[in-house]
C-alpha atoms as a PDB file:
ATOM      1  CA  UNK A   1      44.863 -60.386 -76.440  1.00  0.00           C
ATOM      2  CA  UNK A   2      44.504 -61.183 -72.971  1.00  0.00           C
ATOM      3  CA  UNK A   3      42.649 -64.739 -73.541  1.00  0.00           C
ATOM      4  CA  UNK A   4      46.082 -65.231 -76.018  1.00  0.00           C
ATOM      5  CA  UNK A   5      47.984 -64.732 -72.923  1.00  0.00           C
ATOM      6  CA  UNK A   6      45.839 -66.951 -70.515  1.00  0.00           C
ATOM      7  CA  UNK A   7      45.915 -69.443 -72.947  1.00  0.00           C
ATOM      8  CA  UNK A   8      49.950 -69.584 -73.109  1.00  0.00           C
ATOM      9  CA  UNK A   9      49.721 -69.432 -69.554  1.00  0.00           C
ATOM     10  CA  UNK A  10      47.861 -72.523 -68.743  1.00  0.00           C
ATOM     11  CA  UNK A  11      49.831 -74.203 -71.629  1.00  0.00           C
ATOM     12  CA  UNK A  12      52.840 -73.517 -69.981  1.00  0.00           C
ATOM     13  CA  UNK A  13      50.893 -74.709 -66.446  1.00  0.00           C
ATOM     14  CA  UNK A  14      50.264 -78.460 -67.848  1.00  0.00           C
ATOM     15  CA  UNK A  15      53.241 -78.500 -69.949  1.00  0.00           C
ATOM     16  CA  UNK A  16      55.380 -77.568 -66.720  1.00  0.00           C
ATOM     17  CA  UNK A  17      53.333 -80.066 -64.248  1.00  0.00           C
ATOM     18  CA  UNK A  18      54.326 -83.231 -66.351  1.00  0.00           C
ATOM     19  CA  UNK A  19      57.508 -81.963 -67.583  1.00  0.00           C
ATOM     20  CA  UNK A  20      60.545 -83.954 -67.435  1.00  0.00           C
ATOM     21  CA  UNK A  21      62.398 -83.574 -70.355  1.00  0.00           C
ATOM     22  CA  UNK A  22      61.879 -80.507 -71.911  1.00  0.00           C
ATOM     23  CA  UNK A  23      64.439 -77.566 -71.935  1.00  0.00           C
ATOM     24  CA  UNK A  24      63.477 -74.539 -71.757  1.00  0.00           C
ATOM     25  CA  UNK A  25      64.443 -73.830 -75.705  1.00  0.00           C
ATOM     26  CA  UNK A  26      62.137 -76.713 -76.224  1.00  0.00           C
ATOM     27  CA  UNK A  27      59.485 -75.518 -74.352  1.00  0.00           C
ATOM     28  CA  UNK A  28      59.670 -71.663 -75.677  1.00  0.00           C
ATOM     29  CA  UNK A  29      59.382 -73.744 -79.238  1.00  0.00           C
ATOM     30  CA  UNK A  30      57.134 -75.111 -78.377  1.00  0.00           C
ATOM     31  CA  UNK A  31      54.631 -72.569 -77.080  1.00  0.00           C
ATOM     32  CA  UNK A  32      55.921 -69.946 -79.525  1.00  0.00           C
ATOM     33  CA  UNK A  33      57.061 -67.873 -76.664  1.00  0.00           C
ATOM     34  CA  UNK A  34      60.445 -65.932 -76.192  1.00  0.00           C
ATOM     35  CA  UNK A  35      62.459 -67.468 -72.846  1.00  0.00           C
ATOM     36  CA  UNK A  36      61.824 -63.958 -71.907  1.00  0.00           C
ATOM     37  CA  UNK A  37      58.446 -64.421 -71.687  1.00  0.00           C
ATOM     38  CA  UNK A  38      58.972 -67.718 -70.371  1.00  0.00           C
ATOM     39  CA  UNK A  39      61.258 -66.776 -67.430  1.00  0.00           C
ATOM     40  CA  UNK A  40      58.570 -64.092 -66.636  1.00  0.00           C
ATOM     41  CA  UNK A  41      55.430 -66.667 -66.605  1.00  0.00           C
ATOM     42  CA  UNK A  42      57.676 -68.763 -64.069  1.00  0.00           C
ATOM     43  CA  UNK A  43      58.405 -65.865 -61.905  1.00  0.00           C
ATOM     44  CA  UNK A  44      54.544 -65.351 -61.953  1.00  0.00           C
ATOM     45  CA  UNK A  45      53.909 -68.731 -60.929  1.00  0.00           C
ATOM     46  CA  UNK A  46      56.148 -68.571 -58.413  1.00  0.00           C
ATOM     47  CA  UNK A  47      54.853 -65.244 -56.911  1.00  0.00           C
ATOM     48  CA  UNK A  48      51.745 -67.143 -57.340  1.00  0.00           C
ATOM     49  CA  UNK A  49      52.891 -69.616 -55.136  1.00  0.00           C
ATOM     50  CA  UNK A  50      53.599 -72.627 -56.909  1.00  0.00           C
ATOM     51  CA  UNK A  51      56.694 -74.288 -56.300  1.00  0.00           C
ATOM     52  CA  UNK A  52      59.208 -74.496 -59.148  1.00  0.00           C
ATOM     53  CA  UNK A  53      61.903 -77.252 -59.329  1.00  0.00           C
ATOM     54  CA  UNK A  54      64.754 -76.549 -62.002  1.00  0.00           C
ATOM     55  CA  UNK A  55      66.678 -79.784 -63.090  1.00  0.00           C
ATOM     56  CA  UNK A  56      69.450 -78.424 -65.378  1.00  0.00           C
ATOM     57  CA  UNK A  57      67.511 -76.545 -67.869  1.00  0.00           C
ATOM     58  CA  UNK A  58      63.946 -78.385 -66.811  1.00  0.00           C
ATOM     59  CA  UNK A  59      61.482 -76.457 -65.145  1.00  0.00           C
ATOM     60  CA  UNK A  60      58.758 -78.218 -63.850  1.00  0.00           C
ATOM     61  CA  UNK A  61      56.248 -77.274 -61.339  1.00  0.00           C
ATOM     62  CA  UNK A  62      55.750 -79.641 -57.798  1.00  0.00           C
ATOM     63  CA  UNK A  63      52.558 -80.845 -57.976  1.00  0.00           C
ATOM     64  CA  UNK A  64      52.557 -80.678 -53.762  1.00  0.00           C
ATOM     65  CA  UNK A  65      52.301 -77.037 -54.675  1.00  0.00           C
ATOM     66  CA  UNK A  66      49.044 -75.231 -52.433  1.00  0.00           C
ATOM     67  CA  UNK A  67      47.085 -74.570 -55.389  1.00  0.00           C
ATOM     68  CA  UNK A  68      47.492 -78.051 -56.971  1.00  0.00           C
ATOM     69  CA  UNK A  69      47.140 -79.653 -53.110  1.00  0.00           C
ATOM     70  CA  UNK A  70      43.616 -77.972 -53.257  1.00  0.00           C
ATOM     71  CA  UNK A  71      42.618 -78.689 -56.480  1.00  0.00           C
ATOM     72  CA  UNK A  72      43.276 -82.389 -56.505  1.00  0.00           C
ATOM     73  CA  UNK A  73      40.999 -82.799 -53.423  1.00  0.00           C
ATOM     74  CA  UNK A  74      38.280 -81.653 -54.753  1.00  0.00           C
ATOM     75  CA  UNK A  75      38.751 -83.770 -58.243  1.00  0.00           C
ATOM     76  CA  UNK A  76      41.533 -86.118 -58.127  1.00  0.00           C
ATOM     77  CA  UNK A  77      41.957 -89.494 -56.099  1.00  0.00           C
ATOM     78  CA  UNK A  78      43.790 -89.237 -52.766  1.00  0.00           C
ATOM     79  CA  UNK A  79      47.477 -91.101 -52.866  1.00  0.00           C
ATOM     80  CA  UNK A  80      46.306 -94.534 -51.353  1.00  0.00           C
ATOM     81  CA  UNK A  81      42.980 -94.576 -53.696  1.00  0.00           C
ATOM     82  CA  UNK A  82      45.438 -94.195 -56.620  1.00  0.00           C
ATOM     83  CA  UNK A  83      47.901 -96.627 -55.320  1.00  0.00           C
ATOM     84  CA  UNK A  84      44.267 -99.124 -55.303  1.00  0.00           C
ATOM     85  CA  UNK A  85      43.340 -98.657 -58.357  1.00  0.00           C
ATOM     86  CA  UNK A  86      46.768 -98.951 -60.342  1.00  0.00           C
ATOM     87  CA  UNK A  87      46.778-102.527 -58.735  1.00  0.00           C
ATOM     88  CA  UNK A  88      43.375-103.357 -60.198  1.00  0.00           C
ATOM     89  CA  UNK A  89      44.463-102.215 -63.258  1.00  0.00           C
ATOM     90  CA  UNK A  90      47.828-104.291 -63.301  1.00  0.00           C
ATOM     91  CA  UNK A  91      45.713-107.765 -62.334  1.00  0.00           C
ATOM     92  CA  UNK A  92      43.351-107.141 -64.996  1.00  0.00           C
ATOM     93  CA  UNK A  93      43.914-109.351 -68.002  1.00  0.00           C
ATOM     94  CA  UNK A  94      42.607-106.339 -70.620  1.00  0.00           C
ATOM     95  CA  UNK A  95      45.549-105.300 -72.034  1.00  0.00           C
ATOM     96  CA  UNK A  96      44.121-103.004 -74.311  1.00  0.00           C
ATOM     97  CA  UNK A  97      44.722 -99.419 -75.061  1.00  0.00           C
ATOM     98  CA  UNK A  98      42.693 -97.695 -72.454  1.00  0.00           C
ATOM     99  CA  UNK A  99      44.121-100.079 -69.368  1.00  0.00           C
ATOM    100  CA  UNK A 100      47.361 -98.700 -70.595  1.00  0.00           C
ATOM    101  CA  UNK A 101      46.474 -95.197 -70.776  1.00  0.00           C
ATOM    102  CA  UNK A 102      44.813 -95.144 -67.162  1.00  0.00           C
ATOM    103  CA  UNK A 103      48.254 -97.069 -65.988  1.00  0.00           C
ATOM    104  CA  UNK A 104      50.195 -94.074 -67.950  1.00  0.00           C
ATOM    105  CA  UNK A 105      47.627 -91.451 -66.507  1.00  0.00           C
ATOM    106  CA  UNK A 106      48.306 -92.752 -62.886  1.00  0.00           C
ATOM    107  CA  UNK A 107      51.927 -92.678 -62.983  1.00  0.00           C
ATOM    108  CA  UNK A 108      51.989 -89.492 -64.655  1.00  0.00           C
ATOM    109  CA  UNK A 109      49.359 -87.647 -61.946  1.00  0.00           C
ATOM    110  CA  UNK A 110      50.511 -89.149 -58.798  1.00  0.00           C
ATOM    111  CA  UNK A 111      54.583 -90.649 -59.493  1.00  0.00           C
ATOM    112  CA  UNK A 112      53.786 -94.137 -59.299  1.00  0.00           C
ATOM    113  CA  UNK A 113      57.060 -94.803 -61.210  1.00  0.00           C
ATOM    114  CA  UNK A 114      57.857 -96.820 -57.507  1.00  0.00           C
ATOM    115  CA  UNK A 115      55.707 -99.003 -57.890  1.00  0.00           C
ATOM    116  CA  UNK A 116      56.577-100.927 -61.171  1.00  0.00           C
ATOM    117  CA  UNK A 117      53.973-103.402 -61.180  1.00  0.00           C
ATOM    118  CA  UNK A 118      52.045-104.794 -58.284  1.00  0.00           C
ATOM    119  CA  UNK A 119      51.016-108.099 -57.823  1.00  0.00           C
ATOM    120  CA  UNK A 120      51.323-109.191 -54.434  1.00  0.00           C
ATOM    121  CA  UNK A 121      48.988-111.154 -52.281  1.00  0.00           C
ATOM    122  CA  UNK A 122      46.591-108.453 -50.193  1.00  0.00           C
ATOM    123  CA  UNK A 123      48.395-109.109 -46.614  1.00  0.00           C
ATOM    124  CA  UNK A 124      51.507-107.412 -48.553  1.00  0.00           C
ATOM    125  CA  UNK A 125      49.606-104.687 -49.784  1.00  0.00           C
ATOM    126  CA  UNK A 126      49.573-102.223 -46.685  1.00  0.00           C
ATOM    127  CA  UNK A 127      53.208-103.456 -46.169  1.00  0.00           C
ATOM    128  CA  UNK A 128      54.501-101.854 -49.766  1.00  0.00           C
ATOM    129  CA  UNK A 129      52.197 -98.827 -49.135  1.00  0.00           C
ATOM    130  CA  UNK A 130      54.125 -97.774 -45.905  1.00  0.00           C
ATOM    131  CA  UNK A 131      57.516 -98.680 -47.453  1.00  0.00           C
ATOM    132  CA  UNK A 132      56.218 -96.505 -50.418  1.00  0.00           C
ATOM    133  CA  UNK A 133      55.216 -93.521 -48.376  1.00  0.00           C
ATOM    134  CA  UNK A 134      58.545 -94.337 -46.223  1.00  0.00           C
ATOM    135  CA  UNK A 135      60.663 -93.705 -49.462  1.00  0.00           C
ATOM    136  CA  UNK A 136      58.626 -90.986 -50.588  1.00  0.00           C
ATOM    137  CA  UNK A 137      59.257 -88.921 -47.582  1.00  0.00           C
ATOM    138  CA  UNK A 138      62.410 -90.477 -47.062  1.00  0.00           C
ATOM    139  CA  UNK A 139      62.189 -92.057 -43.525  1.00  0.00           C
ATOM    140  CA  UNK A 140      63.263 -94.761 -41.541  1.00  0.00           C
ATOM    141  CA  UNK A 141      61.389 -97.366 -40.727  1.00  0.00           C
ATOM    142  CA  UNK A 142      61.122-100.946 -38.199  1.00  0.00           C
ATOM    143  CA  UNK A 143      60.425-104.087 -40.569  1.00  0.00           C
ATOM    144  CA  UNK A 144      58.641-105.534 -37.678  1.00  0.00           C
ATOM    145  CA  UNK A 145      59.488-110.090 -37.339  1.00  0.00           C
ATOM    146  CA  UNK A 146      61.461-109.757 -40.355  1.00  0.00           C
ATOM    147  CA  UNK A 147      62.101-113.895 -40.713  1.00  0.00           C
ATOM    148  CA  UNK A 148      65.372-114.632 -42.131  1.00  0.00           C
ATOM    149  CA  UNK A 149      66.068-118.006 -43.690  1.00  0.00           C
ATOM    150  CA  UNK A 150      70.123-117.533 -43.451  1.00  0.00           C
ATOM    151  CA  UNK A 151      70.283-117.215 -39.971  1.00  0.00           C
ATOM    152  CA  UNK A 152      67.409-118.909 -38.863  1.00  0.00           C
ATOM    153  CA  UNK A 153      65.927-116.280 -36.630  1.00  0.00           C
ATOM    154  CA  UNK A 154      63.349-113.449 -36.489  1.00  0.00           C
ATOM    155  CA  UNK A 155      64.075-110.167 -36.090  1.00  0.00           C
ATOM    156  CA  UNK A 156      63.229-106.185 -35.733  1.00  0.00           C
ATOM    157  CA  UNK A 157      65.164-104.121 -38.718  1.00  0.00           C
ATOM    158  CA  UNK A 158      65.786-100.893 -38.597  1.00  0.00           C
ATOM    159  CA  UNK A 159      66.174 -99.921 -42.133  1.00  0.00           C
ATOM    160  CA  UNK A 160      65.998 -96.968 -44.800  1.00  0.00           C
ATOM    161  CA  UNK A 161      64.369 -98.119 -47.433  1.00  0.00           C
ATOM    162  CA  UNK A 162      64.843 -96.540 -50.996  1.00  0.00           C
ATOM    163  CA  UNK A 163      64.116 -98.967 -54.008  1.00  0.00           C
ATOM    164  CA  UNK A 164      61.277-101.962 -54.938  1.00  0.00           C
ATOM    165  CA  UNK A 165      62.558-104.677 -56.804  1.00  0.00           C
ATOM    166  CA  UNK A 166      61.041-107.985 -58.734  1.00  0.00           C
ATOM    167  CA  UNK A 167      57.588-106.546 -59.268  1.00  0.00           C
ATOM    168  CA  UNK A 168      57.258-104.830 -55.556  1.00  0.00           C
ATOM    169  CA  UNK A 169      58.148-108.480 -53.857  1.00  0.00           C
ATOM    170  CA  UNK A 170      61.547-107.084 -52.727  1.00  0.00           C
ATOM    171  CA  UNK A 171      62.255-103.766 -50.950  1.00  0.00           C
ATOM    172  CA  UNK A 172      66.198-102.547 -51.157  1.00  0.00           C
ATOM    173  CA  UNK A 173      67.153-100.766 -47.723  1.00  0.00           C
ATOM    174  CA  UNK A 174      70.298 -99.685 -46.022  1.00  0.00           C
ATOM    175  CA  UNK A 175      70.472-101.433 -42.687  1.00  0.00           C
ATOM    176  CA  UNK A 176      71.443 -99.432 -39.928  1.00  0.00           C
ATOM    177  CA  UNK A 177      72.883-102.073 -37.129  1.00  0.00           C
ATOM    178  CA  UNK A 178      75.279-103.645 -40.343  1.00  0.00           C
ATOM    179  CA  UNK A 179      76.104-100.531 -42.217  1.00  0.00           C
ATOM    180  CA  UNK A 180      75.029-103.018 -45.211  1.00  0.00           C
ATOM    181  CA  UNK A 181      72.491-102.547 -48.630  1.00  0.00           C
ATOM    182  CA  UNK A 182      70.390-105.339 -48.234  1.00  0.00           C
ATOM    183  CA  UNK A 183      67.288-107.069 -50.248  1.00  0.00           C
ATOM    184  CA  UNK A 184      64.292-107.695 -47.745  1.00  0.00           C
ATOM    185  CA  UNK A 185      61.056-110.164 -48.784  1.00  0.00           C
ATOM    186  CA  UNK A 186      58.410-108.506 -48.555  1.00  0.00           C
ATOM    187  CA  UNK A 187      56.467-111.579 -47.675  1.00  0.00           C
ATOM    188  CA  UNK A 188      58.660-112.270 -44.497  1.00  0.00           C
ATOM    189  CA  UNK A 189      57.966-108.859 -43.073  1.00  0.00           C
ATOM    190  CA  UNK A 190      55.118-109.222 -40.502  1.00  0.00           C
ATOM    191  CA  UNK A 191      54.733-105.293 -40.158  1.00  0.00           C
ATOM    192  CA  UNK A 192      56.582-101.646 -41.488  1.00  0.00           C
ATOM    193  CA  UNK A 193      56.243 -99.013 -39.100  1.00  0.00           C
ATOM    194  CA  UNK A 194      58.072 -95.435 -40.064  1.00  0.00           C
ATOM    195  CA  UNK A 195      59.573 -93.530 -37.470  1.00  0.00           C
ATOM    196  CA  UNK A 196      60.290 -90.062 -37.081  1.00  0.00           C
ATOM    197  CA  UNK A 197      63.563 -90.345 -38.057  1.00  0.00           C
ATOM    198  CA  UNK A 198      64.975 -88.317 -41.881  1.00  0.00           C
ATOM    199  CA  UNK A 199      67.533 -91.100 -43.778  1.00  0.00           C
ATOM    200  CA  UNK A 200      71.005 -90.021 -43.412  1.00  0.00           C
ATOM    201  CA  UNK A 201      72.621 -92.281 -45.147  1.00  0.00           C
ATOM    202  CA  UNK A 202      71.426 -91.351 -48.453  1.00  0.00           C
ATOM    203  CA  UNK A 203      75.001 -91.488 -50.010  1.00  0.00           C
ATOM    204  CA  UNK A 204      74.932 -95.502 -48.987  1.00  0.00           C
ATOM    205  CA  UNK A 205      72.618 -96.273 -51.102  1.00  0.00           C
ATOM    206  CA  UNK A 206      73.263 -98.385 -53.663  1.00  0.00           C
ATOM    207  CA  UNK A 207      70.482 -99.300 -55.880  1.00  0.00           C
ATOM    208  CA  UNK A 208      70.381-102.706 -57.682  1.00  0.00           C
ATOM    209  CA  UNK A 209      69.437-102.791 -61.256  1.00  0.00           C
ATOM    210  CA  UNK A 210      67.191-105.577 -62.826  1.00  0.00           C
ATOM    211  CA  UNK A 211      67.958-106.019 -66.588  1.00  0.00           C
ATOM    212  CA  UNK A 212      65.212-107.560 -69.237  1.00  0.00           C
ATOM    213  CA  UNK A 213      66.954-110.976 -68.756  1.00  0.00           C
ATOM    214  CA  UNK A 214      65.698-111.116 -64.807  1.00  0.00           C
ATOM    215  CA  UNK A 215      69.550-110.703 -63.778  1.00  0.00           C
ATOM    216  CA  UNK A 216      70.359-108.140 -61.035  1.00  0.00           C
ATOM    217  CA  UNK A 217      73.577-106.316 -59.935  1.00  0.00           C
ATOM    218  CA  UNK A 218      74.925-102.792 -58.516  1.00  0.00           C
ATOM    219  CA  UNK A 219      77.098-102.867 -62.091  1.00  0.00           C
ATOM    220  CA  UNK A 220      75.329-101.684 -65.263  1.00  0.00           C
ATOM    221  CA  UNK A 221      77.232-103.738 -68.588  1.00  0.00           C
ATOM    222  CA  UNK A 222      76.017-101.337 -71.659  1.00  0.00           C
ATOM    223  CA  UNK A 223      75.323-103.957 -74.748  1.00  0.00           C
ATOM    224  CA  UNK A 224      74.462-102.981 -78.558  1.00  0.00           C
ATOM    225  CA  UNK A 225      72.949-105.270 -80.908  1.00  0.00           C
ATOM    226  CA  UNK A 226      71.884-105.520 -84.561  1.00  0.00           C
ATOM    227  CA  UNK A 227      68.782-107.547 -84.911  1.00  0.00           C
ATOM    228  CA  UNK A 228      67.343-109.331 -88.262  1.00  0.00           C
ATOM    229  CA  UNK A 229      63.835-109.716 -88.380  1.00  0.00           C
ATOM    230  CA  UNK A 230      63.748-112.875 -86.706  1.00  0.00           C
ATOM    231  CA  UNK A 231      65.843-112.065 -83.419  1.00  0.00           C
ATOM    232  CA  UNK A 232      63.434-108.578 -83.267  1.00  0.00           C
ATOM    233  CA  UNK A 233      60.623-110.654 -83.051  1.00  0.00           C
ATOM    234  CA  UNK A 234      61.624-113.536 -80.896  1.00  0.00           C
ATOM    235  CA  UNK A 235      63.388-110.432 -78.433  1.00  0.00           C
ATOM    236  CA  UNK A 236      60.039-108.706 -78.076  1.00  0.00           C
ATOM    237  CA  UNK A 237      58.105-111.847 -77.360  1.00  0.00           C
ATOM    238  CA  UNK A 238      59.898-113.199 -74.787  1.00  0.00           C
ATOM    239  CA  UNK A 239      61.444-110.026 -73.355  1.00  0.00           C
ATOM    240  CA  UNK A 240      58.448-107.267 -73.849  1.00  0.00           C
ATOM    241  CA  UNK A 241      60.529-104.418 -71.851  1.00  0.00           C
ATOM    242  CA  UNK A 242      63.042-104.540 -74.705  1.00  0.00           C
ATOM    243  CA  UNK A 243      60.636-102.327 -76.736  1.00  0.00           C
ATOM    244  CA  UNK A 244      61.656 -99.538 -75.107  1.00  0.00           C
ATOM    245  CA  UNK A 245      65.321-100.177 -76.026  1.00  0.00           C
ATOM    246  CA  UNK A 246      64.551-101.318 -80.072  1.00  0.00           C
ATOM    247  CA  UNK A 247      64.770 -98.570 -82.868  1.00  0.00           C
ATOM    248  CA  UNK A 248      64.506 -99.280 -86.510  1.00  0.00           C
ATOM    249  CA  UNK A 249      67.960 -99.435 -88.685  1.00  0.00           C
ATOM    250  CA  UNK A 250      66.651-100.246 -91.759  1.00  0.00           C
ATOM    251  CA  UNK A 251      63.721-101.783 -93.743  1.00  0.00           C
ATOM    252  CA  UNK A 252      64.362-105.435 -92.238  1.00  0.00           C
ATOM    253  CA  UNK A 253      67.019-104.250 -89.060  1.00  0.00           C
ATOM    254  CA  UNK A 254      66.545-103.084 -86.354  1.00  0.00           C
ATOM    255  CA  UNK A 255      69.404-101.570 -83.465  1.00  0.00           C
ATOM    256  CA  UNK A 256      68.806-102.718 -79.495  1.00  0.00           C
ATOM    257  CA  UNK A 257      71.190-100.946 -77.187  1.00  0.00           C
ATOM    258  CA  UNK A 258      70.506-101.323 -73.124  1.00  0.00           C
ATOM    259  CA  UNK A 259      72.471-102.091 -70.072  1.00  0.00           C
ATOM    260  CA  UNK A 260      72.493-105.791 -68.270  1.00  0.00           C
ATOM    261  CA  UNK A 261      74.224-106.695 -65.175  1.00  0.00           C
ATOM    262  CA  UNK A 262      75.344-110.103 -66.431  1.00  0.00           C
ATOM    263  CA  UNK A 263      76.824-111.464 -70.399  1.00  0.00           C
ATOM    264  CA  UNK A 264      75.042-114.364 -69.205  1.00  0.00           C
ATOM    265  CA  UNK A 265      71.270-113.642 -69.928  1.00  0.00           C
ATOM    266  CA  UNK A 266      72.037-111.561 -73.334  1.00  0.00           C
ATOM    267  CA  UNK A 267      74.655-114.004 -74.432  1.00  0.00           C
ATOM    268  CA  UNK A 268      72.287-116.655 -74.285  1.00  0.00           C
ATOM    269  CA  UNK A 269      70.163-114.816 -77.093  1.00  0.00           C
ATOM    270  CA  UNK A 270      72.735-114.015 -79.050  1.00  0.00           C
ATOM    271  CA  UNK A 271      74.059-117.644 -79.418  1.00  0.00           C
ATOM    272  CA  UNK A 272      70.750-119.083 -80.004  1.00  0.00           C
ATOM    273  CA  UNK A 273      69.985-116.225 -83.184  1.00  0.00           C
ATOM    274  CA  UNK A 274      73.502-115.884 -83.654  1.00  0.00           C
ATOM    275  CA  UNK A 275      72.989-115.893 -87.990  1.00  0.00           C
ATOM    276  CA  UNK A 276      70.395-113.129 -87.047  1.00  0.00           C
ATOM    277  CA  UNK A 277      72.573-110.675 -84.463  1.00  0.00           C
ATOM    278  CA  UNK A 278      75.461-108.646 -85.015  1.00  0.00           C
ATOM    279  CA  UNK A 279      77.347-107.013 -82.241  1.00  0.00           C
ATOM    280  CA  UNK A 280      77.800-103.491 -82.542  1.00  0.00           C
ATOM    281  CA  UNK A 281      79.191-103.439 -79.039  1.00  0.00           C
ATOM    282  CA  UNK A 282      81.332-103.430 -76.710  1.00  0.00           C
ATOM    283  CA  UNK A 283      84.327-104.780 -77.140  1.00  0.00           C
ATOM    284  CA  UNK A 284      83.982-106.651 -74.024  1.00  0.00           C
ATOM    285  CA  UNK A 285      80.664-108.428 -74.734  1.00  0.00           C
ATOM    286  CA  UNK A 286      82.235-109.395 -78.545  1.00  0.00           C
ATOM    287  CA  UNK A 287      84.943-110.586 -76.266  1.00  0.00           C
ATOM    288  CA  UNK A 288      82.643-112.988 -74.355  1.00  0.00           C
ATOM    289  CA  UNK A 289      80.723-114.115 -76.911  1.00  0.00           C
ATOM    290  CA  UNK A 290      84.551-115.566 -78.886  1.00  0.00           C
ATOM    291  CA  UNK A 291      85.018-117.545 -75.680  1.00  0.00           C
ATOM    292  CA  UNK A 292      81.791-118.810 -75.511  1.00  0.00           C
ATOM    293  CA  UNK A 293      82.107-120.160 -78.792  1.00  0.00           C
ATOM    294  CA  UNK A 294      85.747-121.389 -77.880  1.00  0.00           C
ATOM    295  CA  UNK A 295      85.260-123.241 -75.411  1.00  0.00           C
ATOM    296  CA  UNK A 296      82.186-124.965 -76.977  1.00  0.00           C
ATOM    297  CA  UNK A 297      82.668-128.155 -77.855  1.00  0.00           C
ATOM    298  CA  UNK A 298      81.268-130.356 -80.714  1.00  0.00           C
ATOM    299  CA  UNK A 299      80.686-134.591 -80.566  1.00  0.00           C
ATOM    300  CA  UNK A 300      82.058-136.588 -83.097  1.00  0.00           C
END
């Protein structure tokens, strides 16, 4: 009876170490537990003294908890040596199944979700692995001979970082001296040091979104699309992150729905496969596409 009980027990361990979107109805389901049985497990791991983070109804347990702390040293990668090897793995050309499922393992282990895909030259590396550790603990930092092309000069910043953008090449930060969000290079910063200093202007933040069409912008445009066969296929080809986005309708349609920041990218698509698209929505995006086709004009 007791190995029953272990056994639930370290279930519940893993399942509450990677959890992120399980409830706790779905997680009593799927143990076979009763959530009192669950809430009493948690209260044991906390005694125990794991941390617990509650999102909602998502428990999950911190994996900077003292018993996890210990047990990754002794059989887990340290921080940096993951950070290494997920950049090996992104330059590799295998893109088979088991490159993918170390990438997914990685993330998963050590929240690599930051860093979306690294491919920077190796005098950028240490730069995006202070700026990483800067947004992880959330602290300001001095881009050190930041060189601006606008104004022609180069400078000390003293920034809060929070967000990579185009494949880890960009860094988002809130500038102090300006009050501004702005987009640094990482390949015009000569140096990141982090100072002692918590961000405190956490509320200022305002994150810019890339869409699958490369365009970028604070404002999210949602967009939903019915796709023949052909416009599925050509969609996936030349914009691989819209798997994610793609369910199946029917036998020979499929339904897209994601957010862009611009008409202009999507629109583009949808003109050039416009016999094999239909636009479920929105209104606004149907209302683009008319004056598109309006204002296009035809020789002869």
């Amino acid at each position: 009876m007791r190995h029953s009980n272990l056994d639930r027990e370290l279930s519940l361990m893993l399942l509450m170490t990677e959890n992120r979107d399980y409830t706790v109805k779905q997680m009593c389901e799927r143990l076979g537990i009763s959530r009192r049985t669950l809430y009493y497990y948690i209260d044991f791991f906390r005694d125990s003294g794991f941390t617990v983070e509650k999102r909602g109804t998502c428990y999950s347990l911190d994996k900077n908890s003292q018993f996890f702390t210990r047990l990754f040293k002794k059989v887990h990668f340290t921080e940096d040596e993951a950070i290494t090897m997920r950049r090996l793995l992104d330059r590799a050309s295998d893109n088979s199944l088991h490159v993918q499922h170390l990438k997914n393992k990685l993330t998963r282990l050590y929240d690599l979700d930051i860093l979306e895909n690294v491919t920077l030259r190796e005098q950028d590396a240490d730069n995006v692995s202070t700026l990483y550790d800067a947004i992880k603990m959330k602290k300001t930092v001095i881009l050190r001979n930041y060189s601006s092309p606008h104004s022609n000069t180069t400078a000390n910043r003293v920034v809060e970082p929070f967000m990579f953008m185009d494949n880890n090449n960009e860094i988002r930060c809130y500038e102090i001296a300006s009050g501004q969000n702005k987009t640094f290079k990482i390949s015009r910063i000569e140096s990141v040091m982090i100072l002692a200093d918590d961000q405190i202007h956490e509320a200022r933040h305002k994150k810019v979104f890339t869409d699958i069409f490369m365009f970028s912008g604070e404002k999210r445009l949602p967009v939903t699309l019915r796709l023949g066969r052909l416009a599925r296929n050509i969609m996936l080809e030349e914009y691989p992150q819209s798997a994610a986005f793609i369910t199946p309708d029917d036998a020979s349609h499929w339904i897209v729905s994601l957010d862009v920041c611009s008409y202009l990218g999507i629109s583009r698509f949808v003109l050039g496969l416009f016999e094999s698209v239909e636009i479920l929505g929105s209104e606004e995006f149907r209302e683009y596409i008319r004056m598109k086709i309006d204002n296009m004009k035809v020789d002869g």
